[in-house]
N, C-alpha and C. Protein backbone atom coordinates (compact mmCIF):
# COMPACT_ATOMS: atom_id res chain seq x y z
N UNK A 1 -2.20 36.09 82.88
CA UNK A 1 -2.06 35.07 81.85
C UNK A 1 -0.77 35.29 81.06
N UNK A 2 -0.41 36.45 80.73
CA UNK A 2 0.61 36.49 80.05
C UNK A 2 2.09 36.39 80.73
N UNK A 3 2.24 36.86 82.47
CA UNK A 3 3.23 36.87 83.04
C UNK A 3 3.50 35.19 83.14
N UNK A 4 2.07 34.00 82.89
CA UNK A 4 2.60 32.70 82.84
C UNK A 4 3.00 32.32 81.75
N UNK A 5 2.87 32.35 80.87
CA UNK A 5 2.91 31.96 79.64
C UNK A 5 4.49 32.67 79.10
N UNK A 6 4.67 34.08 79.40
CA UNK A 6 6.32 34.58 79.76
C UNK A 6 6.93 33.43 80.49
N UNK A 7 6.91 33.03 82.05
CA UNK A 7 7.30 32.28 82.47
C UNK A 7 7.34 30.97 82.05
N UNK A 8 6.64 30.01 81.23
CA UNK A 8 6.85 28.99 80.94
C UNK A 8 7.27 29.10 79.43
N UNK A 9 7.75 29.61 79.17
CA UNK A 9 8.20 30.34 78.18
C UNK A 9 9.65 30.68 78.12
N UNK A 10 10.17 30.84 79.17
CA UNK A 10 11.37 31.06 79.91
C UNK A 10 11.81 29.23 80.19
N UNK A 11 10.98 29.13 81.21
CA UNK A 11 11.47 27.40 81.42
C UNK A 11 11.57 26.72 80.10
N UNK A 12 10.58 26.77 79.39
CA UNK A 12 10.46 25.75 77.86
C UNK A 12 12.33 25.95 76.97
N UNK A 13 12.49 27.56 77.01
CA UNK A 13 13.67 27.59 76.46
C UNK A 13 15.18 27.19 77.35
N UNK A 14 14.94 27.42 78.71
CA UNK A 14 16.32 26.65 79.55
C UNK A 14 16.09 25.08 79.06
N UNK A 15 15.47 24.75 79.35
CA UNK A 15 15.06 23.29 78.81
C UNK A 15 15.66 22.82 77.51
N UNK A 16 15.02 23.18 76.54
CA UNK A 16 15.75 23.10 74.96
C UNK A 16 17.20 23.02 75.10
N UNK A 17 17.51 24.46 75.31
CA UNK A 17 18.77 24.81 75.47
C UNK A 17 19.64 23.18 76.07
N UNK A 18 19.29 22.71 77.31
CA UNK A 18 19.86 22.01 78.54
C UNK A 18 19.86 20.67 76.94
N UNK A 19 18.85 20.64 77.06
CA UNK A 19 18.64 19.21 76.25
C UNK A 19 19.14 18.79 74.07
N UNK A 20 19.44 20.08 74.01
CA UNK A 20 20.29 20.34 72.83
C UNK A 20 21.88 20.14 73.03
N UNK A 21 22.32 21.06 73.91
CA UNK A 21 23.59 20.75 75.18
C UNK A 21 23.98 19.36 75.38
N UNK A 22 23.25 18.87 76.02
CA UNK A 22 23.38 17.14 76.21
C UNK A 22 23.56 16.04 74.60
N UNK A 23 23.12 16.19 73.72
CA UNK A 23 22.99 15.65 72.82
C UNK A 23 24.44 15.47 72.25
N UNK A 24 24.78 14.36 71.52
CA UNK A 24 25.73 13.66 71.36
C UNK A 24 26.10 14.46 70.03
N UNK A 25 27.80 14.52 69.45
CA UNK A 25 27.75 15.12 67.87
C UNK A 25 27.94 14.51 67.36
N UNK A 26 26.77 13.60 65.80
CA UNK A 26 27.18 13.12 64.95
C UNK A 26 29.00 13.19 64.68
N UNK A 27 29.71 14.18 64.71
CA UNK A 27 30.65 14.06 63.62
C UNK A 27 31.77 15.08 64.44
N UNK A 28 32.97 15.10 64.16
CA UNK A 28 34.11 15.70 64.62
C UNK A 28 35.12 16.43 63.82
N UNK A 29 34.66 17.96 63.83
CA UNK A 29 35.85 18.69 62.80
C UNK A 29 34.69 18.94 61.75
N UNK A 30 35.50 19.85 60.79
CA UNK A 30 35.14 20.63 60.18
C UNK A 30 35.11 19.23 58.99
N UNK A 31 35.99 17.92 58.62
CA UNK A 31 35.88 17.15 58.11
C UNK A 31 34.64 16.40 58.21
N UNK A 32 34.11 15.85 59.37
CA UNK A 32 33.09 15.14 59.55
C UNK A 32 31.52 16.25 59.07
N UNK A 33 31.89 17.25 58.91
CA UNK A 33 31.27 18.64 58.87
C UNK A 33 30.63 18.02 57.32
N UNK A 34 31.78 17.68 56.02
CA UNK A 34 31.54 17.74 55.18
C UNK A 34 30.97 16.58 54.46
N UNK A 35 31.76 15.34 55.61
CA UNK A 35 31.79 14.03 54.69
C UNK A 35 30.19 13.18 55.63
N UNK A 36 29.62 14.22 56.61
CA UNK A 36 29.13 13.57 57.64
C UNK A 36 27.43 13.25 57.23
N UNK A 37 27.34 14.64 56.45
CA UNK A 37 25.90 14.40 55.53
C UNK A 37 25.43 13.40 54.87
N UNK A 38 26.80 13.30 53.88
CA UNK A 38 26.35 11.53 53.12
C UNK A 38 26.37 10.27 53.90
N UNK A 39 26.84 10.73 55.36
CA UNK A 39 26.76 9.08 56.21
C UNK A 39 25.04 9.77 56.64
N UNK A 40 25.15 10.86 57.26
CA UNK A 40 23.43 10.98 57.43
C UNK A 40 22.34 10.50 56.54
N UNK A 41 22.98 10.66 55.45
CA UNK A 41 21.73 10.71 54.68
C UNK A 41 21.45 9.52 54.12
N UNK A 42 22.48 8.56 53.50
CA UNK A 42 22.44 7.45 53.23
C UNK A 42 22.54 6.11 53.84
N UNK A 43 23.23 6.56 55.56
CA UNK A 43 23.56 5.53 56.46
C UNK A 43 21.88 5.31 56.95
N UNK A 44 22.11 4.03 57.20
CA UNK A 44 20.96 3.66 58.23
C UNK A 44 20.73 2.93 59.23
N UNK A 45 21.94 4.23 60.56
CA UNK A 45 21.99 3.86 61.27
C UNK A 45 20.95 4.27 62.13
N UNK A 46 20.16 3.56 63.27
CA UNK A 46 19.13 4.56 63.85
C UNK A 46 19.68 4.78 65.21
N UNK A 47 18.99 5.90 65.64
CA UNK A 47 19.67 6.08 66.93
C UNK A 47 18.66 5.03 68.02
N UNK A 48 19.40 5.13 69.41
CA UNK A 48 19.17 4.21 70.59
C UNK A 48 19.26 5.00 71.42
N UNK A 49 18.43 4.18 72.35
CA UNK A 49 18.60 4.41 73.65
C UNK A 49 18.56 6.35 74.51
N UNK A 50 19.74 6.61 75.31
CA UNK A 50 19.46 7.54 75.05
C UNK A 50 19.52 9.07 74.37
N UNK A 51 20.00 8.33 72.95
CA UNK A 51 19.98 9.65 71.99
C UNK A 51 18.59 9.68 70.96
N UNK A 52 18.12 8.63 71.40
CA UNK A 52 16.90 8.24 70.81
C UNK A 52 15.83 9.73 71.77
N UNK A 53 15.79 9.37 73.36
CA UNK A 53 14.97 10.33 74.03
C UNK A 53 15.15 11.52 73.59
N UNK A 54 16.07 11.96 73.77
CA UNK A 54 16.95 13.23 73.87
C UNK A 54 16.24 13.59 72.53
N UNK A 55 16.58 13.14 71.16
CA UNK A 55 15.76 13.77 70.00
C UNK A 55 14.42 13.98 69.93
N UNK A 56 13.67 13.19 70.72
CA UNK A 56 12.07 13.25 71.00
C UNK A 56 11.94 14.44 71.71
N UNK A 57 12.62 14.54 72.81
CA UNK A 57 12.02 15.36 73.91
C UNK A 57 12.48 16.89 73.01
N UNK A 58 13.56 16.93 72.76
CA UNK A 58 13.96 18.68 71.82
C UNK A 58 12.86 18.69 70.98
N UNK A 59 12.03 17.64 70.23
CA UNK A 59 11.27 17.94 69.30
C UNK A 59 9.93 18.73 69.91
N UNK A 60 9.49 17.90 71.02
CA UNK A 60 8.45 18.17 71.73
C UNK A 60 8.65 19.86 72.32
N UNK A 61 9.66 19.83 72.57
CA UNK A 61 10.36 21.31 73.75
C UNK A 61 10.38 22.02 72.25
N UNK A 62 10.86 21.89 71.16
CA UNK A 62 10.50 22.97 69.86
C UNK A 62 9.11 22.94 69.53
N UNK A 63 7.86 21.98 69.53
CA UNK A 63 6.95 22.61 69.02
C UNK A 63 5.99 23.71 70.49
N UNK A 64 6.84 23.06 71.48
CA UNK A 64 6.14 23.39 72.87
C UNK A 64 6.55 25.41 72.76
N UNK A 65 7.73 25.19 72.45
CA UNK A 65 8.35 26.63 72.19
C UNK A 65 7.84 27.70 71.23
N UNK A 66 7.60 27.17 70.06
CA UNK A 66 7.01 28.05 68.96
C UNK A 66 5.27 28.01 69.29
N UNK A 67 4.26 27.01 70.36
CA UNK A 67 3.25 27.59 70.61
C UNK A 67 2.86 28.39 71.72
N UNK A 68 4.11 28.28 72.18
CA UNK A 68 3.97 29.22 73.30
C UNK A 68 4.13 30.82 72.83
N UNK A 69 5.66 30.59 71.81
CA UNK A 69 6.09 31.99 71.36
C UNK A 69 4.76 32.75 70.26
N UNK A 70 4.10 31.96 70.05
CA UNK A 70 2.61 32.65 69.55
C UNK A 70 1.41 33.00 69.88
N UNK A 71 1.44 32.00 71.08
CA UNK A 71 0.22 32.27 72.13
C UNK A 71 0.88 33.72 72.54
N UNK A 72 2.07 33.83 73.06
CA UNK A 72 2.07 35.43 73.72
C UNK A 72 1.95 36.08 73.16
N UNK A 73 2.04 36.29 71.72
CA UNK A 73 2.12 37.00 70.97
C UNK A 73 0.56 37.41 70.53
N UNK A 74 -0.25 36.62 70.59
CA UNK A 74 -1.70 36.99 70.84
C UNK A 74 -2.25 37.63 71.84
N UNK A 75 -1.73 37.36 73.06
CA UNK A 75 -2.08 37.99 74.18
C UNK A 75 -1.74 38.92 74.61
């Protein structure tokens, strides 16, 4: 049980990783760094298509990650 749960555990984080990687950057430079928050925060732009997936699926692959990283940790 635990050598699977290691192992998908392993996959869950190449995954993240792959699909964090892929994701588009809000902003460019250490400028967009600063001025990029107040377009975050106040713009309302929503995302599409596929940067829309891409944020779902990392969300899913982070909570998939932290119950895995506790299940082993029980076991």
């Amino acid at each position: 049980m635990h050598a699977f749960l290691l192992v998908l555990l392993v996959i869950v984080s190449l995954a993240l990783i792959v699909v964090v990687l892929l994701q588009s950057g809000k902003s460019a430079g250490l400028s967009g760094a600063i001025s990029g928050g107040a377009e975050q925060l106040f713009g309302k732009q929503k995302a599409r298509g596929m940067d829309l997936v891409l944020h779902r699926v990392t969300i899913v692959l982070a909570v998939l990650f932290f119950i895995l990283t506790i299940a082993i940790t029980k076991f």
